[in-house]
C-alpha atoms as a PDB file:
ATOM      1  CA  UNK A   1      26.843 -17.209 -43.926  1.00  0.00           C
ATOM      2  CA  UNK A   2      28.869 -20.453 -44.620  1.00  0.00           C
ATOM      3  CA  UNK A   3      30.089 -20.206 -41.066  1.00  0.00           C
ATOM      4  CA  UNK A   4      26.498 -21.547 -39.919  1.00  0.00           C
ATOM      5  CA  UNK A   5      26.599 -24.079 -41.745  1.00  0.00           C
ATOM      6  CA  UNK A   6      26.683 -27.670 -40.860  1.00  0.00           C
ATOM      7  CA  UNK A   7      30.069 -28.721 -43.205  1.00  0.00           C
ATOM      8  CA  UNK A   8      30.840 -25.562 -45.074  1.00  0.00           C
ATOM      9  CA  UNK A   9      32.246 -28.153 -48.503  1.00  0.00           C
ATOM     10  CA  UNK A  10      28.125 -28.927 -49.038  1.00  0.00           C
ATOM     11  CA  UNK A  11      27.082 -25.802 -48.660  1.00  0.00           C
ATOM     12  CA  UNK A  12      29.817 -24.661 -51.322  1.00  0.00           C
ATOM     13  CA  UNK A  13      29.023 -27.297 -53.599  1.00  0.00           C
ATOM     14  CA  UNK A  14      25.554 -26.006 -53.446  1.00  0.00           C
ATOM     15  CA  UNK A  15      26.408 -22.671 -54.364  1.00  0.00           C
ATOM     16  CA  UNK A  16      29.339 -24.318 -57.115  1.00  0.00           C
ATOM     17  CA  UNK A  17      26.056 -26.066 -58.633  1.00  0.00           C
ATOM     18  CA  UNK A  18      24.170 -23.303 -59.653  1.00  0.00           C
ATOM     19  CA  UNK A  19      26.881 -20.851 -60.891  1.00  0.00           C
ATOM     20  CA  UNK A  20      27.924 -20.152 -64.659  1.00  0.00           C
ATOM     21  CA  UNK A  21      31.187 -21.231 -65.651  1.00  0.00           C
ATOM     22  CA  UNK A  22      33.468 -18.598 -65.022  1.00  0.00           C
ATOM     23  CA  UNK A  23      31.517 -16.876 -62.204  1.00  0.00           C
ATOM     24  CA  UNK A  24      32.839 -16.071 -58.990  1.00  0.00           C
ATOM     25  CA  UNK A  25      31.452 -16.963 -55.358  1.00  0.00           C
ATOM     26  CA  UNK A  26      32.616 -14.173 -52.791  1.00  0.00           C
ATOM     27  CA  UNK A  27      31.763 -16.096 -49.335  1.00  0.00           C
ATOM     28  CA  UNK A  28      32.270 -15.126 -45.607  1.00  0.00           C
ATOM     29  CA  UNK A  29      34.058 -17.392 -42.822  1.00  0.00           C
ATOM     30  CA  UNK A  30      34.692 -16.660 -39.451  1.00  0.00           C
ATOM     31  CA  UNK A  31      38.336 -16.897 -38.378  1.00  0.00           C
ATOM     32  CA  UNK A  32      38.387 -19.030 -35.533  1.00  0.00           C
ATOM     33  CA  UNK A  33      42.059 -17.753 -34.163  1.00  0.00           C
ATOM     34  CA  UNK A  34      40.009 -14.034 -34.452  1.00  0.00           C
ATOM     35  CA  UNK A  35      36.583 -15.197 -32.915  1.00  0.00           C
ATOM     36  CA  UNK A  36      38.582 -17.533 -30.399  1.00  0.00           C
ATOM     37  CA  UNK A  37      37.335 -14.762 -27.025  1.00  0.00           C
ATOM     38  CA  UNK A  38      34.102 -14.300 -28.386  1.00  0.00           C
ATOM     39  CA  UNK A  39      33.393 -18.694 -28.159  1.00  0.00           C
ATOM     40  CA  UNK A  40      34.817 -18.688 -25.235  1.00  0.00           C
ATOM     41  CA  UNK A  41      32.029 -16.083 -23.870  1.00  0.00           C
ATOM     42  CA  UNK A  42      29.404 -18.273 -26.225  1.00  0.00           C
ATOM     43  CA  UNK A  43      30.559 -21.176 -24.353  1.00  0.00           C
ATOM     44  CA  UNK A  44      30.403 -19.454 -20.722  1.00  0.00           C
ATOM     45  CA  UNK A  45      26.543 -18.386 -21.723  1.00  0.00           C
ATOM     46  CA  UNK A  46      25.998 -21.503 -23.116  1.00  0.00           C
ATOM     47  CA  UNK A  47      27.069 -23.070 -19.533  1.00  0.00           C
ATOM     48  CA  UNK A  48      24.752 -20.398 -18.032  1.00  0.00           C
ATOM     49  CA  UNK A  49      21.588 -21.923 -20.219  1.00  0.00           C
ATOM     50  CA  UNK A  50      20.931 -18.287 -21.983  1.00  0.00           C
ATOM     51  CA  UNK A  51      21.720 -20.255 -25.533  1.00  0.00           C
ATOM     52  CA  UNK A  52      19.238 -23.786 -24.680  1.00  0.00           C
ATOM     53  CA  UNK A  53      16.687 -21.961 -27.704  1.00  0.00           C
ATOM     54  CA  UNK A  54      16.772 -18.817 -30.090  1.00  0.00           C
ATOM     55  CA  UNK A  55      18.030 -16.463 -27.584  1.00  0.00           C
ATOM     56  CA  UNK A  56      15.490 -13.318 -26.364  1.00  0.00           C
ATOM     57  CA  UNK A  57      15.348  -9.858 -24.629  1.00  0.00           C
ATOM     58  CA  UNK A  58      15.952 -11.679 -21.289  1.00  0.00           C
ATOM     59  CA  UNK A  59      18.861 -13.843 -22.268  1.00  0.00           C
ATOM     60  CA  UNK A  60      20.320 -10.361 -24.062  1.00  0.00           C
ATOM     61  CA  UNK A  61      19.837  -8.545 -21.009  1.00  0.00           C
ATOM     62  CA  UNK A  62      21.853 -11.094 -19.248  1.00  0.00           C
ATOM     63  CA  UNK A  63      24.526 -11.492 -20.850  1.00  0.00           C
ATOM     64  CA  UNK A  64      25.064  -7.440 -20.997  1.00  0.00           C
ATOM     65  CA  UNK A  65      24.902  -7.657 -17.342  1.00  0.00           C
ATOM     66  CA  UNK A  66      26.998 -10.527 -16.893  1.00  0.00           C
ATOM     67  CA  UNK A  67      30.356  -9.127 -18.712  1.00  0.00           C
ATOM     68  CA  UNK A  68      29.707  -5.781 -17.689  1.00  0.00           C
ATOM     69  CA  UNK A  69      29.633  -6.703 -14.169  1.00  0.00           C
ATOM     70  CA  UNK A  70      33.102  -8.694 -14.088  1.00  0.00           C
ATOM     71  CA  UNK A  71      36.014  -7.534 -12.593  1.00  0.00           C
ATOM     72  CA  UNK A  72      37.832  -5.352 -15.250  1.00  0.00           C
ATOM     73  CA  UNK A  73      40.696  -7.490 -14.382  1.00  0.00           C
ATOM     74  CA  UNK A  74      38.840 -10.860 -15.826  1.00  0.00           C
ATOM     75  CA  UNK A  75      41.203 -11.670 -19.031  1.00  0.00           C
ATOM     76  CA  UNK A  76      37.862 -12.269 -21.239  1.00  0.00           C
ATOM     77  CA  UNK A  77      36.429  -9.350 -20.356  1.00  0.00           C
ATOM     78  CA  UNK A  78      39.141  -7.241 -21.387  1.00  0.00           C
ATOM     79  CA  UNK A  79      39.271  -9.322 -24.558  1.00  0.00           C
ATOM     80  CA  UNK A  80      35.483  -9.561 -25.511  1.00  0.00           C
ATOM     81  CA  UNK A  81      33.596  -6.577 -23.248  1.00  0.00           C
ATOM     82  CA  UNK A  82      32.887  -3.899 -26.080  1.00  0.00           C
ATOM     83  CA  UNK A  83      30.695  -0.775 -23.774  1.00  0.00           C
ATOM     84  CA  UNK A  84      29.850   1.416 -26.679  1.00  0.00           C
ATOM     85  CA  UNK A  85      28.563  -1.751 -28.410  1.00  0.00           C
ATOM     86  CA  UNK A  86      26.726  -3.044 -25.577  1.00  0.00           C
ATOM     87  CA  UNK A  87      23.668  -1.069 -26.027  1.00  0.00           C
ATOM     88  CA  UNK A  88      23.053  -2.736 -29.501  1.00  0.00           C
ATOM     89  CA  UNK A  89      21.131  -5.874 -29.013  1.00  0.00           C
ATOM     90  CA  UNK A  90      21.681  -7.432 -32.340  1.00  0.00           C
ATOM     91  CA  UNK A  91      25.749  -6.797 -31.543  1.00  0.00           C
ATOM     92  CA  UNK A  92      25.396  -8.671 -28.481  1.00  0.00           C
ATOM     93  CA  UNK A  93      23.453 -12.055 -30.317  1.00  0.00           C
ATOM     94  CA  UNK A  94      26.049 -11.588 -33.038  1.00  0.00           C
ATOM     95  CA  UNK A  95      28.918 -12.378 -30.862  1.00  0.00           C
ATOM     96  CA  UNK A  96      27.921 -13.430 -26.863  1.00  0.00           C
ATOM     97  CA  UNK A  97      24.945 -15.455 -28.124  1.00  0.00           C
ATOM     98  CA  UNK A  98      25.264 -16.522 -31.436  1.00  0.00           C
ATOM     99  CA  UNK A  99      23.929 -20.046 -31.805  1.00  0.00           C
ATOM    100  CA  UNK A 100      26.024 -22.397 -34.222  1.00  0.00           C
ATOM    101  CA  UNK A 101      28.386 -19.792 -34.855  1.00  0.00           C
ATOM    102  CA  UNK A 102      31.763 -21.654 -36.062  1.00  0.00           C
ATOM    103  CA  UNK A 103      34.937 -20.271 -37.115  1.00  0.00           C
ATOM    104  CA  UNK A 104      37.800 -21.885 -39.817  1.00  0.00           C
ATOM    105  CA  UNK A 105      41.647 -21.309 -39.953  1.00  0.00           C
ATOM    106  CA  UNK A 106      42.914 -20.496 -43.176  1.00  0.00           C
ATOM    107  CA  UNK A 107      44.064 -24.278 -43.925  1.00  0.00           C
ATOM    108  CA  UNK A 108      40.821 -25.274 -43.287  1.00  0.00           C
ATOM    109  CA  UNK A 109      39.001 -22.705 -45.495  1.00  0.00           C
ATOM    110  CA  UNK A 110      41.474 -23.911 -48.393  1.00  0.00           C
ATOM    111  CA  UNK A 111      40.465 -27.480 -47.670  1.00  0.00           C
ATOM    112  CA  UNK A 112      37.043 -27.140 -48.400  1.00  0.00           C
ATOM    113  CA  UNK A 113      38.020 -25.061 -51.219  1.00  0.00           C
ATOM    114  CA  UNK A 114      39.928 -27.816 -52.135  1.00  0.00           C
ATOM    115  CA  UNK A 115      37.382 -30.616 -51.564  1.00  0.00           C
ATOM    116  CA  UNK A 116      34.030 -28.195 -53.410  1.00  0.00           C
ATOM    117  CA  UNK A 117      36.722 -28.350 -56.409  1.00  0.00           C
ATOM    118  CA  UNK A 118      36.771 -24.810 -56.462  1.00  0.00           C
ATOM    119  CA  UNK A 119      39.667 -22.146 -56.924  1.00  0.00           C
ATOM    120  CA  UNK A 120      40.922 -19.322 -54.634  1.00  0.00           C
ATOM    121  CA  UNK A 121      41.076 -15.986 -55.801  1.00  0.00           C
ATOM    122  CA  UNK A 122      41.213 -13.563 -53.408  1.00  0.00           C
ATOM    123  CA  UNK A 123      40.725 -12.177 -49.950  1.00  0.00           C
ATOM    124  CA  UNK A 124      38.655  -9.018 -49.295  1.00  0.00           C
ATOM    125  CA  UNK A 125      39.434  -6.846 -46.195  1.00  0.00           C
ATOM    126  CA  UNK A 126      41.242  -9.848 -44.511  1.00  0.00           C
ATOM    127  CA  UNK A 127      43.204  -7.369 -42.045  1.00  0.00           C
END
C-alpha cells in the first residue's frame, strides 16, 4: 500500500527499520503509465465533487452511472468502462474513486529504492 503514501522513501525506511538483516520487503506500486485512464476518470469525479470526503453508496452509484452512460465512442470510456466489474462496489472505489491513489514509473520506484538504501531483487507478476 506504498502507493498511498505521502513520499513512498519514508514509508520504506519505515519498513527498512524494523526488518532483520537479510530479510526481504515484497511491496506494491501502482504503475502510473498503467493506471494513467483510471486518474484521468479519478480526476473527472474529482471535478464532479463525488471524491470532496471518503466516498459512499451515492457517490458509487454515480460514478457507475456516469461512465456507463457515455457515448461508447468517449476514448476514456473505452479505456476505463469495465461492465462485468461494474456491479462490484469495492471495484469501482478501487479505481473511479480512489482517494490519494498515486502511481510511480519504474525510474521512480528505483529512486526511492535508491534513496531508502535498499536493494532490488525482483519483480512479481509485472506483466
Amino acid at each position: 500500500m506504498l502507493y498511498l503514501l505521502p513520499n513512498i522513501v519514508v514509508g520504506l525506511e519505515q519498513m527498512k527499520s524494523v526488518l532483520k538483516p537479510d530479510r526481504i520487503i515484497r511491496a506494491n506500486l501502482h504503475s502510473s503509465l498503467q493506471r494513467h485512464n483510471y486518474f484521468r476518470a479519478q480526476a473527472m469525479f474529482k471535478m464532479m465533487g463525488l471524491m470532496n470526503e471518503n466516498p459512499g453508496e451515492l457517490e458509487i452509484e454515480l460514478a457507475r452511472e456516469t461512465l456507463e452512460t457515455l457515448k461508447d465512442s468517449i476514448i476514456l470510456k473505452r479505456q476505463v468502462w469495465q461492465p462485468e466489474q461494474a456491479k462490484d462496489e469495492e471495484w469501482i472505489q478501487m479505481n473511479y474513486l480512489f482517494l490519494g491513489d498515486k502511481g510511480y514509473t519504474i525510474p521512480e520506484v528505483f529512486a526511492a529504492l535508491k534513496s531508502a538504501d535498499l536493494e532490488f531483487i525482483s519483480m512479481v507478476n509485472w506483466r
